[in-house]
Protein backbone atom coordinates (compact mmCIF):
# COMPACT_ATOMS: atom_id res chain seq x y z
CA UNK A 1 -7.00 8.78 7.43
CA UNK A 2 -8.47 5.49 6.75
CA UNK A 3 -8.13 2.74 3.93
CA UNK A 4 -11.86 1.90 3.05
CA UNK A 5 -12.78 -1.37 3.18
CA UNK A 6 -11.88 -1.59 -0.86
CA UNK A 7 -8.42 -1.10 -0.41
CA UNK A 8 -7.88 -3.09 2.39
CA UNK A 9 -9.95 -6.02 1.19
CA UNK A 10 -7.74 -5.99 -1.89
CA UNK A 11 -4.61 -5.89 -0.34
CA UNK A 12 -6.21 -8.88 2.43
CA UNK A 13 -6.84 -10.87 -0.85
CA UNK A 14 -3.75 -10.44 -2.64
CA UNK A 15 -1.48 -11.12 0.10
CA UNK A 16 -3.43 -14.43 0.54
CA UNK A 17 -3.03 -15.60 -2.41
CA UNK A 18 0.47 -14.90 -2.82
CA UNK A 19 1.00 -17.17 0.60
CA UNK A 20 -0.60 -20.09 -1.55
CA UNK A 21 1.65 -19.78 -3.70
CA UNK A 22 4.92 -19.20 -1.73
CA UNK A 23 6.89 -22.21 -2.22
CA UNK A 24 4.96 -23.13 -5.36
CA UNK A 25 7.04 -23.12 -8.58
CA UNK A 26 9.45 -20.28 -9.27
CA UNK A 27 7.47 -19.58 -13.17
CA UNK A 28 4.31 -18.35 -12.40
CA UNK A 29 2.25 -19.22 -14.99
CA UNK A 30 3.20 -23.46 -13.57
CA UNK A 31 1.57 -22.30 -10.02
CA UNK A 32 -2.12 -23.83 -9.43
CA UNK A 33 -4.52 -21.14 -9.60
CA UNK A 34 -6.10 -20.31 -6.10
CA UNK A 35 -10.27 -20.15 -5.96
CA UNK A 36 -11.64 -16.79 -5.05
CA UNK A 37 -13.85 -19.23 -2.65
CA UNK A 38 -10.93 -20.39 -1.07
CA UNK A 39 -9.44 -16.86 -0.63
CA UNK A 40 -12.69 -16.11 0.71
CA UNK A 41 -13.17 -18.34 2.96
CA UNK A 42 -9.45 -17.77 4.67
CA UNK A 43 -9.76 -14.00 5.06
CA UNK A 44 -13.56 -13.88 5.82
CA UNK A 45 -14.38 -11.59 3.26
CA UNK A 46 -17.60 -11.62 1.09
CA UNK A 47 -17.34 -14.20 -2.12
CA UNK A 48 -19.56 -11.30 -4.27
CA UNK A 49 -17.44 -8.15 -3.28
CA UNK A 50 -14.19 -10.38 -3.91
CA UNK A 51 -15.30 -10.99 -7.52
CA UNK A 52 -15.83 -7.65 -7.93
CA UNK A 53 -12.11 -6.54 -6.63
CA UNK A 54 -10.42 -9.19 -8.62
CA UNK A 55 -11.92 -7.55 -11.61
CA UNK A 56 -10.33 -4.60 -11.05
CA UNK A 57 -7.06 -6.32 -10.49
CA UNK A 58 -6.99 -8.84 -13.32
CA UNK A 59 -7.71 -5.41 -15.59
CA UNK A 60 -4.29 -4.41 -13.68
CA UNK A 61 -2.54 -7.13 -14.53
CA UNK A 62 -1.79 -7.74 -10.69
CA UNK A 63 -3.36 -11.25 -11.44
CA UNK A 64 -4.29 -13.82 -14.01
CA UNK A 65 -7.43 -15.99 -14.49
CA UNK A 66 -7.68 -19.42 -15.20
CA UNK A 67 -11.03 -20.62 -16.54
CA UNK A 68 -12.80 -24.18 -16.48
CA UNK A 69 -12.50 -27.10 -13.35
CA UNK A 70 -9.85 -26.11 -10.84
CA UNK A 71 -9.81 -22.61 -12.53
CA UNK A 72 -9.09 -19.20 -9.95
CA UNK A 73 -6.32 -16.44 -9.70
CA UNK A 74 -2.27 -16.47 -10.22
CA UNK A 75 -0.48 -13.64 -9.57
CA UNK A 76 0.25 -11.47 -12.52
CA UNK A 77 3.91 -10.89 -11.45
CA UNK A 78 6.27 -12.19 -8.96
CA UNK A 79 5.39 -11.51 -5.56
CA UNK A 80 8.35 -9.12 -5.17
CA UNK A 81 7.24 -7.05 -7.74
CA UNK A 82 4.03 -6.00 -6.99
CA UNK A 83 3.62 -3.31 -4.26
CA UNK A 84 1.07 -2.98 -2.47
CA UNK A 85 0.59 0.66 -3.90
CA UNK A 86 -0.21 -1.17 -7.02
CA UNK A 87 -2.85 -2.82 -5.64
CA UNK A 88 -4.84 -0.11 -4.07
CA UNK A 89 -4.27 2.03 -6.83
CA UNK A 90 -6.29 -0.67 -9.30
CA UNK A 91 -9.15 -0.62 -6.91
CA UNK A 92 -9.39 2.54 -7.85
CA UNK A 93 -8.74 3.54 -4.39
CA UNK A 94 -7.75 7.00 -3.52
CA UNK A 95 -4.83 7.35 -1.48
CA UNK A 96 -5.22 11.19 -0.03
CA UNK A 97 -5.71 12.46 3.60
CA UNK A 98 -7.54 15.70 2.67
CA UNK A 99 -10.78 16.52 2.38
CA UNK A 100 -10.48 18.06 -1.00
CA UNK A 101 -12.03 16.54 -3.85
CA UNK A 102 -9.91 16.11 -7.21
CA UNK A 103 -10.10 18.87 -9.23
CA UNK A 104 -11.80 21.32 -6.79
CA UNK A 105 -11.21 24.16 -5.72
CA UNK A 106 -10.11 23.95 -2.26
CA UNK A 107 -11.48 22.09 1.13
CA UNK A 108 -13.11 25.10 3.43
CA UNK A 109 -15.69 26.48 1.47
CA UNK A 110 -14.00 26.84 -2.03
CA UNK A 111 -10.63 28.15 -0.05
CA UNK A 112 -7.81 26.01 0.82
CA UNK A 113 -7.60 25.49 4.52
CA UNK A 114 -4.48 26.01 6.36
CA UNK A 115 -4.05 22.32 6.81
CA UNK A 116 -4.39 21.11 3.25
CA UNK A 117 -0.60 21.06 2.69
CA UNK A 118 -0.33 18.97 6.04
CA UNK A 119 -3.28 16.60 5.05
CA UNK A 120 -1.70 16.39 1.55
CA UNK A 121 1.67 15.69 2.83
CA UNK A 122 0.69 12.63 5.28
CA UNK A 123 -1.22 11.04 2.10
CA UNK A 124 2.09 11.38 0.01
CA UNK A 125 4.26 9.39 3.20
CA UNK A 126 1.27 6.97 3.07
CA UNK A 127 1.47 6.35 -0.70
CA UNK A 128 5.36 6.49 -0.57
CA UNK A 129 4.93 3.84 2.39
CA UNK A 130 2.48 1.45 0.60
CA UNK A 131 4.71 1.98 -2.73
CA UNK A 132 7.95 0.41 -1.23
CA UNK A 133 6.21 -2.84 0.55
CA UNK A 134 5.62 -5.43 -1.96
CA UNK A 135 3.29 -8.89 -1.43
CA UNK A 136 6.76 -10.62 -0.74
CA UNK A 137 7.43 -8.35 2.33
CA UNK A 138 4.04 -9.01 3.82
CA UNK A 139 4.17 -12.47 3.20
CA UNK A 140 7.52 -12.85 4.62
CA UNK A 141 6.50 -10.90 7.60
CA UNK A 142 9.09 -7.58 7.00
CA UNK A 143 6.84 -4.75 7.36
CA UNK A 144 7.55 -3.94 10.98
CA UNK A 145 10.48 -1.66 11.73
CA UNK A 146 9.95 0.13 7.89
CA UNK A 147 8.44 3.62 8.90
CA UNK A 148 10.92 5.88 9.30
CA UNK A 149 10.60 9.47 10.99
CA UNK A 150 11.74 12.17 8.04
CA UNK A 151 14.91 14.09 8.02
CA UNK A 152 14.49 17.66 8.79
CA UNK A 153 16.23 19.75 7.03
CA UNK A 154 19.24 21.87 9.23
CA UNK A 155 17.31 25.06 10.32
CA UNK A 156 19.49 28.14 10.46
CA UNK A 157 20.29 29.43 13.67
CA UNK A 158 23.29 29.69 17.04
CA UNK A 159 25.39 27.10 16.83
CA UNK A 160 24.63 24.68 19.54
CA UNK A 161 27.13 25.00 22.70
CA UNK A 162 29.93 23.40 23.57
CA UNK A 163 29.65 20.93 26.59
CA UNK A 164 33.48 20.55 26.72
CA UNK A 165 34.60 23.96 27.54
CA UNK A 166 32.92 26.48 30.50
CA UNK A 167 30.15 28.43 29.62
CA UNK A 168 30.51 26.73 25.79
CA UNK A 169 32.97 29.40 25.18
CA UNK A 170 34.43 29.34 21.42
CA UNK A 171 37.94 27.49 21.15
């Protein structure tokens, strides 16, 4: 599964301009606003399809607007509190590994495959995922290390032998 290029632009953006603001004043609404040129500019992404994004995120309320000479973008909320879930959701950006559209009836002809529940599944630990990293953590630099395998739940079954005594005979 891939992010498209909405999603991932978004989050490029956002984490940008809460790094020009790190350090800046701890009440948001005192931080200079950042120009969407300038975020632009440092992530190489297009001026026009930034505009566009930052609509969808000011409608969020993942970031303000300032209007007139030295105008641009605050964050909505505190760095910290804005995951990056939140972000990708108001780009409208779907966050599913199947193949199935929403609302239909299944992916394999209007059947569910056998691998929709697998599919589904991976897009869940993906949203879970991008629902506990915030802008902070990326900034900061503390995303590696965070996936974690999932516990398996104890399948019934022999107990396992015992290496201590001769052919793992019972005490």
């Amino acid at each position: 599964m891939r992010l498209s290029t909405k999603g991932r632009y978004a989050v490029m953006a956002m984490v940008e301009l809460a790094a020009r603001q790190r350090g800046a004043s701890a009440e948001p609404a005192l931080e200079r606003p950042v120009s969407l040129a300038d975020i632009a500019g440092a992530q190489q992404l297009s001026l026009a399809y930034l505009e566009q994004l930052f609509g969808h995120l000011r409608r969020g309320g993942l970031v303000a607007s300032a209007r007139g000479p030295g105008g641009g973008y605050r964050l909505g909320r505190p760095a910290g509190a804005i995951a990056v879930a939140d972000i990708v959701n108001a780009v409208d950006e779907p966050i599913r590994a199947t193949r199935c559209e929403e609302g239909a009836p299944g992916c394999l002809a209007g059947e569910r495959c056998l691998t929709h529940d697998l599919w589904a599944e991976l897009g869940e630990h993906i949203r879970l995922f991008l629902a506990g990293i915030t802008l902070a953590d990326v900034v900061a630099g503390e995303i590696a290390g965070r996936a974690m395998a999932p516990r398996r739940p104890a399948r019934p079954g022999p107990a396992p032998l015992d290496r201590e005594r001769p052919n793992g005979a019972a005490p």
